[in-house]
Protein backbone atom coordinates (compact mmCIF):
# COMPACT_ATOMS: atom_id res chain seq x y z
CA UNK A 1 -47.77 4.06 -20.23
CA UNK A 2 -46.97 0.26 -19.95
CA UNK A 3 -44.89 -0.52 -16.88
CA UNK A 4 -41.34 -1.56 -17.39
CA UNK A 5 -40.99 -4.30 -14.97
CA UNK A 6 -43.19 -6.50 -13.07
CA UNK A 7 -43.42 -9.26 -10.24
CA UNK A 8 -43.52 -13.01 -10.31
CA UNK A 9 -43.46 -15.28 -7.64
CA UNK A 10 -41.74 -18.93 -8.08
CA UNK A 11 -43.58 -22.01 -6.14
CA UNK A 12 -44.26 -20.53 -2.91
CA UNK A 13 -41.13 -18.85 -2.15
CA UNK A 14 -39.53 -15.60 -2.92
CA UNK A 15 -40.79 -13.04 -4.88
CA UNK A 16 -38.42 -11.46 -8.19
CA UNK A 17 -38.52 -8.81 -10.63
CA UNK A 18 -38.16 -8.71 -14.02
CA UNK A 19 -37.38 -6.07 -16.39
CA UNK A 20 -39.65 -6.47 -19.73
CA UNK A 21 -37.32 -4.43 -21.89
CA UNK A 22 -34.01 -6.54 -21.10
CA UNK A 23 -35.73 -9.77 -19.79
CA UNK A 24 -33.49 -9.66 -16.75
CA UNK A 25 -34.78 -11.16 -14.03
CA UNK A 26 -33.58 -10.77 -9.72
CA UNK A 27 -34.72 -11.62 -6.81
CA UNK A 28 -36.52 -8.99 -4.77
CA UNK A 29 -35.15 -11.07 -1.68
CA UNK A 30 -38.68 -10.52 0.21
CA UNK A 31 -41.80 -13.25 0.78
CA UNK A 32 -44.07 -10.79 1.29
CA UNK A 33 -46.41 -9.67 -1.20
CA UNK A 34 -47.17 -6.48 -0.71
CA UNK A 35 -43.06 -5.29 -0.16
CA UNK A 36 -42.67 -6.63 -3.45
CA UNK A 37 -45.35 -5.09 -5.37
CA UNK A 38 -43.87 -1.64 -3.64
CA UNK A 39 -40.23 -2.28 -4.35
CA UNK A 40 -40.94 -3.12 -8.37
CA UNK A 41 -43.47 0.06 -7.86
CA UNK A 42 -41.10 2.50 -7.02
CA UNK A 43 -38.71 0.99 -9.81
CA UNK A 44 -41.62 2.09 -12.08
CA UNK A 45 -42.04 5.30 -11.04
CA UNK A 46 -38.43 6.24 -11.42
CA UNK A 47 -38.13 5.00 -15.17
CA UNK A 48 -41.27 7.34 -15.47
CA UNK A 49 -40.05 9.62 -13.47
CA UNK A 50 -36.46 9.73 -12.42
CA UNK A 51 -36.21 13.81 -11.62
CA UNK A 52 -39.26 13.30 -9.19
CA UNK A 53 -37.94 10.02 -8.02
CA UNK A 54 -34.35 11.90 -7.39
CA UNK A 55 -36.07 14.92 -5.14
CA UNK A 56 -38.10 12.22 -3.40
CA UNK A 57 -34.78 10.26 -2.24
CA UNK A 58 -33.08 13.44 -0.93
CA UNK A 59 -35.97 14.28 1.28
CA UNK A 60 -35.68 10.74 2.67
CA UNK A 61 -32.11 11.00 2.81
CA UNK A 62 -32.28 14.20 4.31
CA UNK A 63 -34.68 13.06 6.99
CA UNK A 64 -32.55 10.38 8.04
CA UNK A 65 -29.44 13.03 8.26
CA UNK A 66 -30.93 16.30 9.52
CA UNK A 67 -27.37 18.12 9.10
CA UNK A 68 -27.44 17.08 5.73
CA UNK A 69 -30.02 20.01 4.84
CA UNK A 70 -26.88 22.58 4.96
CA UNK A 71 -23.84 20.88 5.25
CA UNK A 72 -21.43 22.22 2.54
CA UNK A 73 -17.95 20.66 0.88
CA UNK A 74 -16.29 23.59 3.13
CA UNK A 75 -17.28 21.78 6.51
CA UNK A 76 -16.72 18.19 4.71
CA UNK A 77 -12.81 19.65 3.75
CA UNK A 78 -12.76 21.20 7.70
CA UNK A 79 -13.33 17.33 8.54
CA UNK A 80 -10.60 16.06 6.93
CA UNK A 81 -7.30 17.49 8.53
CA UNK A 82 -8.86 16.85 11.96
CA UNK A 83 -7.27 13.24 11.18
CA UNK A 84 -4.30 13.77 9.93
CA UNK A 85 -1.19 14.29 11.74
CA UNK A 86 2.65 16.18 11.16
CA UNK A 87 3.28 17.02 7.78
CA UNK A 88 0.45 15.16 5.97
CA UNK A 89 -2.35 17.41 8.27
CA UNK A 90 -0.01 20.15 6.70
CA UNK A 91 -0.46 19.33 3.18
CA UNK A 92 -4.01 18.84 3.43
CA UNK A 93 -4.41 22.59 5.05
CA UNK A 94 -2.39 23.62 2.59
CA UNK A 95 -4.26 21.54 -0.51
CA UNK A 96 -7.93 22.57 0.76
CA UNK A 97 -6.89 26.84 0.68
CA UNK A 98 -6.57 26.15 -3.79
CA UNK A 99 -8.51 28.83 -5.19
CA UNK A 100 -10.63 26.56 -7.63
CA UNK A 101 -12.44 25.40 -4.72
CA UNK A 102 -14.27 28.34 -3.95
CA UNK A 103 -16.91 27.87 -6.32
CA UNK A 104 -17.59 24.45 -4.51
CA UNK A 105 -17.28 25.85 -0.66
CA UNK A 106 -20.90 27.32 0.16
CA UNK A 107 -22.36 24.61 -2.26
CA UNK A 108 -24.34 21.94 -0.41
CA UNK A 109 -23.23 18.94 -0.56
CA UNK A 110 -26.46 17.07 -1.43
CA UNK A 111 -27.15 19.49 -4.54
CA UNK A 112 -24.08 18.77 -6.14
CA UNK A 113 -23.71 18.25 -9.72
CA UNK A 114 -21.42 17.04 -11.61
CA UNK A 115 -21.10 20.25 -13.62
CA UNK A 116 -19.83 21.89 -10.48
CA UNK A 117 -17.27 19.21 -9.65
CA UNK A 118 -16.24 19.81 -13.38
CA UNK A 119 -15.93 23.63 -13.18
CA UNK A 120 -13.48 22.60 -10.47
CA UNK A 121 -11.34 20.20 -11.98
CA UNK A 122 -11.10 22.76 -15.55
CA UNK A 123 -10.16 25.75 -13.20
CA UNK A 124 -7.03 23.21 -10.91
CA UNK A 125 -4.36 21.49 -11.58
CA UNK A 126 -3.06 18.14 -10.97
CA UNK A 127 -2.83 18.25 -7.58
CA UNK A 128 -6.66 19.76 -7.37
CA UNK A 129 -7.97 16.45 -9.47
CA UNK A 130 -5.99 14.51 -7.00
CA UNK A 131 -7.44 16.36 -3.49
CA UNK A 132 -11.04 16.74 -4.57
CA UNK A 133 -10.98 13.00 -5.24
CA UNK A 134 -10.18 12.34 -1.83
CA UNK A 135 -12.47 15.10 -0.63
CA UNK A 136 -15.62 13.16 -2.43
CA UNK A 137 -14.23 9.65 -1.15
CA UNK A 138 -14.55 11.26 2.01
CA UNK A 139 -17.77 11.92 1.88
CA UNK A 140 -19.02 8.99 0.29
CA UNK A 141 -17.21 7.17 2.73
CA UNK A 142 -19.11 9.30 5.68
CA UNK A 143 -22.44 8.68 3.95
CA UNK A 144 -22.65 12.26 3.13
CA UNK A 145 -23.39 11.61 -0.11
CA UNK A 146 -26.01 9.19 -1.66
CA UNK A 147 -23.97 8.43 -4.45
CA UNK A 148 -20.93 9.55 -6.46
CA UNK A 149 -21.23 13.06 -8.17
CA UNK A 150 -18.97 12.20 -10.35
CA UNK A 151 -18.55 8.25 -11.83
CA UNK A 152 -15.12 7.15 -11.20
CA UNK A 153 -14.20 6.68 -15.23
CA UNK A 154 -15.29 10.24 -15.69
CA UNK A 155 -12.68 11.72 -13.61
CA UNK A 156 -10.01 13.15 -15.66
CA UNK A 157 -6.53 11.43 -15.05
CA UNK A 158 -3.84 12.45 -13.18
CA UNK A 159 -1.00 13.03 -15.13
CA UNK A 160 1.68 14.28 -13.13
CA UNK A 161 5.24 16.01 -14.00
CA UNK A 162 8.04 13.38 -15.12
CA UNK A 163 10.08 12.96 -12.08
CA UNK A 164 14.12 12.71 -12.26
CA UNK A 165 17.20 12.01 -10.48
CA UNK A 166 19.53 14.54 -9.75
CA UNK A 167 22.81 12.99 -11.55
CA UNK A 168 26.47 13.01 -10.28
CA UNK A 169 27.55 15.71 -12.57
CA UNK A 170 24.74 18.37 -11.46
CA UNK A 171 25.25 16.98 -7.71
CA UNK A 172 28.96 17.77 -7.90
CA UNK A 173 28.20 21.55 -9.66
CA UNK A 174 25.80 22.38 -6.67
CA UNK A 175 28.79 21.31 -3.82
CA UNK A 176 31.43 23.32 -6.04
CA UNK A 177 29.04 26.85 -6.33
CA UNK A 178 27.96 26.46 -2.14
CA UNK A 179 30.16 28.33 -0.04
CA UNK A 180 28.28 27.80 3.39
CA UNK A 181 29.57 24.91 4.96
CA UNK A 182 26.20 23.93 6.45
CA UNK A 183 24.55 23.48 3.03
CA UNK A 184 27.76 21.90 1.92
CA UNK A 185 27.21 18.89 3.95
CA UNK A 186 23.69 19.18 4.10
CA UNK A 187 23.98 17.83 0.03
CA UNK A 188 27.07 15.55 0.30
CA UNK A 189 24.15 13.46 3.26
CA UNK A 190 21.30 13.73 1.13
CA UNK A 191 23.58 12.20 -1.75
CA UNK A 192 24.91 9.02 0.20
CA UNK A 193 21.72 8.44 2.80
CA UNK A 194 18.83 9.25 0.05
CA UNK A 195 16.68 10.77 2.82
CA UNK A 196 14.09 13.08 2.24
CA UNK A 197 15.02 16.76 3.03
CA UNK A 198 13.21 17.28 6.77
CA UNK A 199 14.30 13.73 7.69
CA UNK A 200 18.45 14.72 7.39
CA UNK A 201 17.67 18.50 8.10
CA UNK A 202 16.13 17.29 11.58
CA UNK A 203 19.39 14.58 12.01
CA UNK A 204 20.25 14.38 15.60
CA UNK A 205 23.80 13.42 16.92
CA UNK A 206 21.21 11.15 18.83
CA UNK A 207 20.54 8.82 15.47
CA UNK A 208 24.15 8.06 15.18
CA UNK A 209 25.62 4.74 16.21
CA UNK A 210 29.75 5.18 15.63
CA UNK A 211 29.87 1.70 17.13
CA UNK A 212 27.71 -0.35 14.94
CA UNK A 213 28.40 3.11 12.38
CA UNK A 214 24.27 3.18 11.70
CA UNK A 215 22.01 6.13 11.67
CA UNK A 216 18.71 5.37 12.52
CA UNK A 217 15.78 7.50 12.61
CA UNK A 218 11.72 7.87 12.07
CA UNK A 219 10.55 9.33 8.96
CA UNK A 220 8.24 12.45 9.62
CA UNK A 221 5.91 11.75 6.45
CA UNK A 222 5.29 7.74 7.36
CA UNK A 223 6.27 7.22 11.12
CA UNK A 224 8.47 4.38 9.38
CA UNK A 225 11.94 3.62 10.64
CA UNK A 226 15.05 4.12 8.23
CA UNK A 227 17.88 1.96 9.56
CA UNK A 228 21.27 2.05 7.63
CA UNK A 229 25.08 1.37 7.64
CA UNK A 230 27.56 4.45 6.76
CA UNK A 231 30.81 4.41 5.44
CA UNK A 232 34.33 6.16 5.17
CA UNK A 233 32.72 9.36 3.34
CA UNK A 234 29.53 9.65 5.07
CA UNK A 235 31.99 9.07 8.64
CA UNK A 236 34.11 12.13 7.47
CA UNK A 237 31.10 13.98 6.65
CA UNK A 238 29.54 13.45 10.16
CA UNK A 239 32.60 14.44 12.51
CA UNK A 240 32.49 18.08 10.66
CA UNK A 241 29.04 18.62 12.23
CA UNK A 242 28.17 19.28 16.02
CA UNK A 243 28.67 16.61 18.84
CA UNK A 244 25.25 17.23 20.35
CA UNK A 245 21.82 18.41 19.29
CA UNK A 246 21.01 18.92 15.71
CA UNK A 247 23.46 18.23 12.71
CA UNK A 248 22.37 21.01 11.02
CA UNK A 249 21.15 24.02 13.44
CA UNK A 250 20.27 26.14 10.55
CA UNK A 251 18.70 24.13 8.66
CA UNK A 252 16.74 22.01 10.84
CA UNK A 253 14.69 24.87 11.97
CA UNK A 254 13.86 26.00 8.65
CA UNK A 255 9.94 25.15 6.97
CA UNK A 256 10.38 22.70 4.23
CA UNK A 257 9.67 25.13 1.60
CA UNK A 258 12.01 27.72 2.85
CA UNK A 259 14.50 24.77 2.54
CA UNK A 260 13.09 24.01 -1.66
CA UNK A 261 13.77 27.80 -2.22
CA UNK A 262 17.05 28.25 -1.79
CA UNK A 263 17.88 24.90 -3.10
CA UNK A 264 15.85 26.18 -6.50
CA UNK A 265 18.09 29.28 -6.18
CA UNK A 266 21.39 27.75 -5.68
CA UNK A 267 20.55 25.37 -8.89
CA UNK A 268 20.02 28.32 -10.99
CA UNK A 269 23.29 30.16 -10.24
CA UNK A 270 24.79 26.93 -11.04
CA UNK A 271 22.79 26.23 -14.29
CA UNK A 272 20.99 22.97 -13.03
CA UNK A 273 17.28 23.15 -13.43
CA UNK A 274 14.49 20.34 -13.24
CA UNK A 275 15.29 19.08 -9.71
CA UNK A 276 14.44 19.56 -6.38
CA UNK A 277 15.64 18.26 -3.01
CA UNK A 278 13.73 15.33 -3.36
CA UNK A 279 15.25 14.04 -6.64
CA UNK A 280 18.34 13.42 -4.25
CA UNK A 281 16.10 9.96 -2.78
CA UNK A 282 15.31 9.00 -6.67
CA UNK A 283 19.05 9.00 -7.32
CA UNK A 284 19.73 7.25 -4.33
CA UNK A 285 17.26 4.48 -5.49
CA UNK A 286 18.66 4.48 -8.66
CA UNK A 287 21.81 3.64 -7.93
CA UNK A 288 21.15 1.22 -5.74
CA UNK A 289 19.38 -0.42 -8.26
CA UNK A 290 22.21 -0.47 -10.49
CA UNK A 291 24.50 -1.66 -8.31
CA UNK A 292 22.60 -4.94 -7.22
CA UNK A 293 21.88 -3.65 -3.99
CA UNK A 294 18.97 -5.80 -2.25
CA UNK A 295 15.73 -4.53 -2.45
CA UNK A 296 14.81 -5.40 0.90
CA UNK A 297 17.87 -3.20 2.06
CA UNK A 298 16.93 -0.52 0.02
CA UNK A 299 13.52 -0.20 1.46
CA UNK A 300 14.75 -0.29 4.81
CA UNK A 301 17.35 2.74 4.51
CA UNK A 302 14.81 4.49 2.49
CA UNK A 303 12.23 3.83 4.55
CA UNK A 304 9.38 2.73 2.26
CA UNK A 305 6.64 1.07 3.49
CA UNK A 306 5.81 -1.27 0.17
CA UNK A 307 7.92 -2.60 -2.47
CA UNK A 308 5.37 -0.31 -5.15
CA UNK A 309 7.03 2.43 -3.55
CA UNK A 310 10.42 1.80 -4.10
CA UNK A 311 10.15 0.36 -7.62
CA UNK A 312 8.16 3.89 -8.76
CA UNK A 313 11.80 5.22 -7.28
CA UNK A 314 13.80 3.31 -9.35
CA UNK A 315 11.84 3.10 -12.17
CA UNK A 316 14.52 4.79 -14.35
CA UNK A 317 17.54 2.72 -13.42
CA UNK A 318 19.21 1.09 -15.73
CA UNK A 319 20.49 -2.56 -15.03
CA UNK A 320 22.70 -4.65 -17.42
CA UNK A 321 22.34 -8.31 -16.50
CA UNK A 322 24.82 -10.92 -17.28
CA UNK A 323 23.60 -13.83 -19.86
CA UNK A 324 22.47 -17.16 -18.59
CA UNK A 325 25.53 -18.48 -20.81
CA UNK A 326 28.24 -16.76 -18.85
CA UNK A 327 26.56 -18.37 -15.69
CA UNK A 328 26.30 -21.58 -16.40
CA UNK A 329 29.94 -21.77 -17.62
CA UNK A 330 30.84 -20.06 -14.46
CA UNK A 331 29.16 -23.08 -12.59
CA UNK A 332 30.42 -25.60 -14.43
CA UNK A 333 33.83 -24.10 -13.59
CA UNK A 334 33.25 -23.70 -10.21
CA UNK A 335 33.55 -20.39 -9.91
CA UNK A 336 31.13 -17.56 -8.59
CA UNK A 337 30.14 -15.08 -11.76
CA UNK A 338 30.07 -11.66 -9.51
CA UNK A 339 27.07 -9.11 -10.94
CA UNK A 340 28.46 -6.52 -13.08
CA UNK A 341 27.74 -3.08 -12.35
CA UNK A 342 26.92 -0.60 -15.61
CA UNK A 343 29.52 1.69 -16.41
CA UNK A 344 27.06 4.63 -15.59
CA UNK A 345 27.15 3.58 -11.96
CA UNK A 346 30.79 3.05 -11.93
CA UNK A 347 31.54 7.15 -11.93
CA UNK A 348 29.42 8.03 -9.22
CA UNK A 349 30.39 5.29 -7.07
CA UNK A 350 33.72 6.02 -7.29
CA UNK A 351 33.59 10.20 -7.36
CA UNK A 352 31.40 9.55 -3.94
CA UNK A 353 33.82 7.61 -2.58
CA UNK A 354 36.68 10.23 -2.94
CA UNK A 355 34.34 12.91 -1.41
């Protein structure tokens, strides 16, 4: 069989290769002559060849990584947690127990297919597409793996649940059906600070500043600081909880998903259905989109590390901006054209300020 590439040397300096079927041509960045007649050999022998050339580069990579003979996706997924911290370490722990990884846990990493990485993905969901991609970055990243088992546009895509905010009218049904005065409040905070649900569950009398009338505290998820100024409702709100320790005693010592339970529950005695705890941050973004609130502000109370972040919040807001018209007769005037608000964020402004 006639070889598929061959060597050439130009003048007296390096050697190249090139491919007789494509007429590409590269440097084999070597001067010696022998290297280069073995490099453009071996290319040979794997068009020829590529199963035997395949077996022959796992026993070299295996003898250049002697715990690469048995080490499985199970030890790879052990790594992984090990360097994570709080409630991230938590999610992976609870992200590598999914049941359609067990067909992939005894399997050695080096005699991976991408047959088994696809039996995986059929048998998940979402969130299993999402993990195992990070598992196999992991690894590549570790040089665990040779190459990728499965090329990145081959991965199926991640097409995740349409998020929502929780609106003013659903808000204001879940406050009128809850009778315990802990959960009351609980709501009426998550509604004006747009926290996530641990972050005001663990509120301290501690984060409060009644001088400068600020709460400040670290995010669990990011280790980011969320700095912010109150007001009259969010004041009134805070004097009916304790003076010291925890705002919320209950609550605060609840798991997170204990927490996303009864929330769930309460919105089905109500009638409310396709929210959670955390749609309370999207509506917060939302209307502080709508209002003209700084985005730089916004970030801050919400605690977002990147402005990507925050936009995917407030992706849904709706913002009606004045014409250039009105502004440059405004100017002409003299006078300062003040941004209209929408009328859908006139109601809850004004219902939150009542409460």
């Amino acid at each position: 069989m006639k070889n598929r590439y061959r060597v050439f040397r130009r003048g007296w300096g390096t050697y190249y290769c090139e491919d007789l079927v494509t007429k590409k041509q590269e440097t084999l960045r070597t001067r010696d002559k022998n290297e280069a007649y073995r490099l453009v050999a071996a290319r040979n022998e794997t068009e020829e060849a590529p199963a035997f050339s395949l077996q022959l580069a796992r026993v070299y990579w295996k003898a250049g990584d002697p715990a690469g003979a048995s080490r499985t996706w199970q030890q790879v997924m052990d790594e992984i947690p090990k360097l994570k911290q709080g409630p991230t370490r938590e999610r992976w722990l609870t992200a590598i127990n999914d049941r359609a990884f067990d067909s992939l846990r005894a399997l050695v990493v080096l005699q991976t297919r991408a047959e088994h990485f696809l039996k995986v993905l059929e048998l998940g969901s979402v969130a299993t597409n999402s993990y195992l991609r990070r598992v196999h970055s992991f690894a590549l990243n570790m040089n665990w793996l040779p190459w990728p088992v499965l090329p990145r546009n081959c991965w199926p895509a991640l097409k995740f649940k349409q998020k929502r905010a929780i609106t003013w009218e659903e808000h204001q049904a879940i406050l009128t059906g809850e009778k315990s005065p802990e959960w009351h409040a609980y709501y009426q905070l998550l509604w004006h600070l747009g926290g996530s649900q641990t972050d005001i569950a663990t509120l301290s009398h501690e984060a409060i500043d009644w001088t400068a009338r600020t709460i400040s505290y670290t995010r669990h998820k990011t280790g980011t600081i969320s700095l912010l100024h109150f007001g009259d409702s969010v004041a009134a709100i805070l004097k009916t909880r304790p003076e010291k320790g925890l705002l919320f005693p209950m609550l605060g010592l609840w798991k997170q998903a204990d927490r996303g339970k009864a929330f769930i529950r309460r919105c089905k005695l109500v009638g409310v259905s396709g929210v959670s705890l955390h749609c309370y941050r999207y509506a917060w973004a939302e209307r502080a989109k709508q209002v003209g609130y700084p985005e730089r502000f916004a970030q801050q109370a919400l605690g977002h590390n990147s402005t990507a972040v925050h936009r995917a919040y407030a992706r849904h807001a709706r913002v009606v901006l004045p014409s250039l018209e009105s502004f440059e007769t405004k100017s002409k005037a003299g006078k300062i054209l003040p941004f209209p608000a929408p009328e859908s964020a006139v109601k809850p402004t004004a219902a939150a300020a009542q409460s």
